[in-house]
N, C-alpha and C. Protein backbone atom coordinates (compact mmCIF):
# COMPACT_ATOMS: atom_id res chain seq x y z
N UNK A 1 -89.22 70.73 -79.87
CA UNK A 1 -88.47 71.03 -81.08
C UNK A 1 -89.33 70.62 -82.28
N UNK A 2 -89.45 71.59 -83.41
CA UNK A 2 -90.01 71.34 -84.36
C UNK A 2 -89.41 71.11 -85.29
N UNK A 3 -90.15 69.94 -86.71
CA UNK A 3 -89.53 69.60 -87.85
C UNK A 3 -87.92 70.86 -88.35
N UNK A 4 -88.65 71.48 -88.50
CA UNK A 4 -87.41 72.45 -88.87
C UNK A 4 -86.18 72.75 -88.36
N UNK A 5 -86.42 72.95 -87.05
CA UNK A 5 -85.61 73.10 -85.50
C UNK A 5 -84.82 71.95 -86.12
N UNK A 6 -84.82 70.70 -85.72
CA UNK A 6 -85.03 69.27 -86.15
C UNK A 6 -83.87 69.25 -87.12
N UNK A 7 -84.06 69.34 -88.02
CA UNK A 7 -83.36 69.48 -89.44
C UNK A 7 -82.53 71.09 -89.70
N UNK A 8 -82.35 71.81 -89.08
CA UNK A 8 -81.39 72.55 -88.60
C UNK A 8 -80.57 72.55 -87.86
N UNK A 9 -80.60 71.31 -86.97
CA UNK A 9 -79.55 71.11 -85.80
C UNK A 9 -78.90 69.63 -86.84
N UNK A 10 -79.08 69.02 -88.01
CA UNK A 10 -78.73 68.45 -88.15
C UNK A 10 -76.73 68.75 -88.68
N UNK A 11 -76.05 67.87 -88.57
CA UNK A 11 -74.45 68.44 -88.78
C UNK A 11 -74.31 67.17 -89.57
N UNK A 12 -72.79 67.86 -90.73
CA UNK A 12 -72.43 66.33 -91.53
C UNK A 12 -71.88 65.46 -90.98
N UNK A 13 -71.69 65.32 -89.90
CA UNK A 13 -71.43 64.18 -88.78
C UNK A 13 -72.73 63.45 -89.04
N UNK A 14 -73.89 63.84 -88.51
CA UNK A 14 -74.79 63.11 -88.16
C UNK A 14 -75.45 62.61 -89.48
N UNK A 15 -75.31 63.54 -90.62
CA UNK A 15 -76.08 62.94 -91.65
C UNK A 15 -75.57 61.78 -91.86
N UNK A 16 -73.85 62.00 -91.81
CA UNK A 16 -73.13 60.63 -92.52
C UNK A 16 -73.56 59.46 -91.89
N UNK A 17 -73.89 59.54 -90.51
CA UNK A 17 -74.49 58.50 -89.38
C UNK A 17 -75.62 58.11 -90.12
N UNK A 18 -76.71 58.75 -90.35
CA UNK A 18 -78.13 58.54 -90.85
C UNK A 18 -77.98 57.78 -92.41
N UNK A 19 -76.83 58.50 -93.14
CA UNK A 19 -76.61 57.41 -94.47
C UNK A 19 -76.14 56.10 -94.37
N UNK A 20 -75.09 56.24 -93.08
CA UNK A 20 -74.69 54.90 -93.24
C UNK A 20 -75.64 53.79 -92.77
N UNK A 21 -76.38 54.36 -91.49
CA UNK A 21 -77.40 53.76 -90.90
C UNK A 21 -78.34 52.93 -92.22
N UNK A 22 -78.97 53.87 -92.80
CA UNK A 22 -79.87 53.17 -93.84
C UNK A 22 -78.87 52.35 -94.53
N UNK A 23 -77.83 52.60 -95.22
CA UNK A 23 -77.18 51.69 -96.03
C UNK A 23 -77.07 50.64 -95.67
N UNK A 24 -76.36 50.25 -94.34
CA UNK A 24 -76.20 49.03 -93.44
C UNK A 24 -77.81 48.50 -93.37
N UNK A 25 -78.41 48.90 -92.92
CA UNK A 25 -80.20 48.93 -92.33
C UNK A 25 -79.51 48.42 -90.57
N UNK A 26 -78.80 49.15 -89.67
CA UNK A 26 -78.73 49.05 -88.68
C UNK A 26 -77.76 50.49 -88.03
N UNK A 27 -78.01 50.36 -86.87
CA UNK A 27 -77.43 51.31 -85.95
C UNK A 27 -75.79 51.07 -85.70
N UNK A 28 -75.14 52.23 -85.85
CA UNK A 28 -73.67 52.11 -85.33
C UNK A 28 -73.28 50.99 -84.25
N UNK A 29 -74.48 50.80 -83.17
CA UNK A 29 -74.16 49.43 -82.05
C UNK A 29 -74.65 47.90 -82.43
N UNK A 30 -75.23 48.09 -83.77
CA UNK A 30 -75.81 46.70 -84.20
C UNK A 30 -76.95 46.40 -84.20
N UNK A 31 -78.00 47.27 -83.68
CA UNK A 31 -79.63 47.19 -83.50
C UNK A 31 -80.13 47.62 -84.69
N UNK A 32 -81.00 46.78 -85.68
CA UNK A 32 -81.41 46.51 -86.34
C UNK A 32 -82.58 47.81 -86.94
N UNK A 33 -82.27 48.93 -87.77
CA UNK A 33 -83.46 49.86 -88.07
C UNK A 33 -85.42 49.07 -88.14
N UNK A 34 -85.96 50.17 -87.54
CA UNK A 34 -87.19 49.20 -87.74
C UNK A 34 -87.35 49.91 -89.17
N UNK A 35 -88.63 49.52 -90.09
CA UNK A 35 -89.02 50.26 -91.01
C UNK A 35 -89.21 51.91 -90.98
N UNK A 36 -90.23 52.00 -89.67
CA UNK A 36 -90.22 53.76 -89.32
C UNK A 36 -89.01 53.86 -89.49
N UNK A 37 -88.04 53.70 -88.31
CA UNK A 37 -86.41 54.55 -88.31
C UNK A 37 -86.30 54.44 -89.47
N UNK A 38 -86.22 53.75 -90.48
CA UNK A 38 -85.42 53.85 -91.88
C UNK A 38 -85.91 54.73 -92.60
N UNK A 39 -87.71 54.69 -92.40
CA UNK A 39 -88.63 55.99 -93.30
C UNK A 39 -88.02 57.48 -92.80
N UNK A 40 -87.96 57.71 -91.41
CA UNK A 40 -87.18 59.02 -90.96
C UNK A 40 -86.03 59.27 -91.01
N UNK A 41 -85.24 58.22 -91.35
CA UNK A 41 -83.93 58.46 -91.33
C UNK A 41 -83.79 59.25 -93.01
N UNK A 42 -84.05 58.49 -94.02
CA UNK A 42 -84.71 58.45 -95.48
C UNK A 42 -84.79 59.98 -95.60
N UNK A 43 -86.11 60.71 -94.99
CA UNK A 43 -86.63 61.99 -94.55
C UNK A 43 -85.38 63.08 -94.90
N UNK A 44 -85.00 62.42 -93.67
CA UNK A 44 -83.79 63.48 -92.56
C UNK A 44 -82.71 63.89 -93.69
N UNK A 45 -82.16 62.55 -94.21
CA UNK A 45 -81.20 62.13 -95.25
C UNK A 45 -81.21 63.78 -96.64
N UNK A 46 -82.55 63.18 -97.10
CA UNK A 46 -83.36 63.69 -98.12
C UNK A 46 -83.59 65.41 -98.17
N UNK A 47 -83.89 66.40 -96.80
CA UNK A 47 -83.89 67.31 -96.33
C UNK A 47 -82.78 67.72 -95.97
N UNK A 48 -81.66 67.40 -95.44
CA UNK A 48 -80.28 67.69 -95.34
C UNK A 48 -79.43 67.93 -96.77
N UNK A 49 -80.00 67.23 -97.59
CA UNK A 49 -79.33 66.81 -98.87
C UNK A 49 -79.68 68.52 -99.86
N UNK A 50 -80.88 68.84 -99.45
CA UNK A 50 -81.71 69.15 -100.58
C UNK A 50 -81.22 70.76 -99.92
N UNK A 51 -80.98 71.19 -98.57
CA UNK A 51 -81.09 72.36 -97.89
C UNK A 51 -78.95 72.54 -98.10
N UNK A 52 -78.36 71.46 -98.29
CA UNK A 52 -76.96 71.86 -97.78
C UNK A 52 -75.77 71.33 -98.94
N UNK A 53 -76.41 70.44 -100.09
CA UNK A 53 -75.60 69.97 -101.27
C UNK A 53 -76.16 70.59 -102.36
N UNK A 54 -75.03 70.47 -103.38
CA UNK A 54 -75.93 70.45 -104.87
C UNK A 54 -76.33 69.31 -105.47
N UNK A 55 -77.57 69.53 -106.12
CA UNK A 55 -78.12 68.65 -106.70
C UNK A 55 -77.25 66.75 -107.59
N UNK A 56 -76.11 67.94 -107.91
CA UNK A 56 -75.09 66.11 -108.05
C UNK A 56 -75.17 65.61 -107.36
N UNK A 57 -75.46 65.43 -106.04
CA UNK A 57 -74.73 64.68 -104.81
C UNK A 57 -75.76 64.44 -104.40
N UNK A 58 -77.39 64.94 -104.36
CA UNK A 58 -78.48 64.28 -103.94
C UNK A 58 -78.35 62.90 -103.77
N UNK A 59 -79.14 61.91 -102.94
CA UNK A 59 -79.57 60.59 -102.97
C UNK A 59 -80.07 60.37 -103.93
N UNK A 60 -79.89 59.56 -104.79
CA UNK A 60 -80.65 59.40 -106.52
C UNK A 60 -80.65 60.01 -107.69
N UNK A 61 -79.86 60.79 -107.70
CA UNK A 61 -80.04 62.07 -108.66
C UNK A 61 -79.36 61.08 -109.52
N UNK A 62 -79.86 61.29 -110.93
CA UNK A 62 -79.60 60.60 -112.53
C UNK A 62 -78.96 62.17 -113.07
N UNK A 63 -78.27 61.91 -113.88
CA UNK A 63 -77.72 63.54 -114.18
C UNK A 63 -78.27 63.50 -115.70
N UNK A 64 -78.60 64.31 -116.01
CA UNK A 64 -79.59 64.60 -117.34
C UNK A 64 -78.36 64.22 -118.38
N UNK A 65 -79.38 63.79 -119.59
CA UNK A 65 -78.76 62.75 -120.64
C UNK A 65 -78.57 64.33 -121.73
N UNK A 66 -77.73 64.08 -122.72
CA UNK A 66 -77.78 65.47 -124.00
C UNK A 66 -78.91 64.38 -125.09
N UNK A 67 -79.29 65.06 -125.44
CA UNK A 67 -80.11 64.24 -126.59
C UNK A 67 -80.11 65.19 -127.53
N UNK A 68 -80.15 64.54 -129.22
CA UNK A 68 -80.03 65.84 -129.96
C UNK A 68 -81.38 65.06 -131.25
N UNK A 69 -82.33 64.37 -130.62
CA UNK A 69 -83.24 63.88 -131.20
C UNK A 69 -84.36 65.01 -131.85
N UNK A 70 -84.44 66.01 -130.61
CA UNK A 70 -85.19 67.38 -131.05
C UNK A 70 -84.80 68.88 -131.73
N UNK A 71 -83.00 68.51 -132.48
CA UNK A 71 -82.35 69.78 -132.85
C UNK A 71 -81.64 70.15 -131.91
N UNK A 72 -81.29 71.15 -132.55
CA UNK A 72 -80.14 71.79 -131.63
C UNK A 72 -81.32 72.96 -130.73
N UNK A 73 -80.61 73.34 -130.17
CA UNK A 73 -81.24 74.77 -128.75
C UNK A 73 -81.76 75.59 -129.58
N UNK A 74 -83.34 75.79 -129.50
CA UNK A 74 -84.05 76.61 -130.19
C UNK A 74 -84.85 75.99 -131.18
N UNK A 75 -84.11 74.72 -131.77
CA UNK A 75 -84.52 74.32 -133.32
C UNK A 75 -85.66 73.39 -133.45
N UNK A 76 -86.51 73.65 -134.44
CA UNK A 76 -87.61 72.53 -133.61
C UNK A 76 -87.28 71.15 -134.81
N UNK A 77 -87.52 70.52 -134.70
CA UNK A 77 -87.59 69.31 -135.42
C UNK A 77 -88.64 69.08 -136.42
N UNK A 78 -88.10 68.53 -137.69
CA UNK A 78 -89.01 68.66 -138.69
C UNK A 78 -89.71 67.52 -138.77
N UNK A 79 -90.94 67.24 -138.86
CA UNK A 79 -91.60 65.69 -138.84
C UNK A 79 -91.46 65.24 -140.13
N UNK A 80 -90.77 63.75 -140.11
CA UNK A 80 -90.76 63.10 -140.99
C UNK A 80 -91.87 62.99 -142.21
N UNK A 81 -91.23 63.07 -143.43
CA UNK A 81 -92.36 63.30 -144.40
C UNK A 81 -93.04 61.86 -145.08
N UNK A 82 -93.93 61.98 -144.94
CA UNK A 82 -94.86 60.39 -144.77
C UNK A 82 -95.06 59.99 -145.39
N UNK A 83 -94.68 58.15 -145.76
CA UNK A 83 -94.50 57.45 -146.61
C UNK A 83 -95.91 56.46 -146.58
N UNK A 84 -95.84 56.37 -148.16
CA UNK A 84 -96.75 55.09 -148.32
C UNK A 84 -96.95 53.79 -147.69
N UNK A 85 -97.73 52.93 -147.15
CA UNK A 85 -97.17 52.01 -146.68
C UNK A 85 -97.60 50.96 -147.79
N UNK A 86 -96.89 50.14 -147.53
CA UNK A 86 -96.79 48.70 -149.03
C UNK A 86 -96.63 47.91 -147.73
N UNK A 87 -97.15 46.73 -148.64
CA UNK A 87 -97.25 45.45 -147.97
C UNK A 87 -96.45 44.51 -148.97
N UNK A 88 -96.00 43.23 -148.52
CA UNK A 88 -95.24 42.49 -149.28
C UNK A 88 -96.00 41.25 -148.43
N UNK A 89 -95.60 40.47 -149.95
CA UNK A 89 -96.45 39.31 -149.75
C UNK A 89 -95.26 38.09 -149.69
């Protein structure tokens, strides 16, 4: 079975297994993930996520901020018009 194969037989049964797994850092019977299992589990997690959710629901996803520092849509921003500098004593 190949990577793909692999991650096509995966079901939301099993992902939820593989999230909780890492979250805990152990197996449903109590055996302790080594680092590998956690890196593949991570993987598996990550590839399931990306092939079968939307992007809200990714592992990590930050949801984009509005900022209106650069204008509105389209508008470009005018650069500040440049001041003398003074010193004070």
């Amino acid at each position: 079975m190949n990577y793909e194969q692999l991650l096509d037989s995966l079901t939301p049964e099993i992902y939820q297994n593989l999230k909780r797994a890492v979250e805990l850092g152990k197996w449903p019977d109590g055996r302790v993930l080594s680092a590998d299992q956690k890196e593949t589990c991570m993987q598996a997690i990550i590839a399931y996520e990306h092939k079968h959710l939307p992007p809200e629901q990714h592992t990590g996803y930050i949801p984009p901020k509005n900022h209106d520092h650069c204008g509105g849509e389209g508008d470009v921003a005018e650069p500040e018009a440049e001041k003398p500098l003074t010193w004070k004593h």
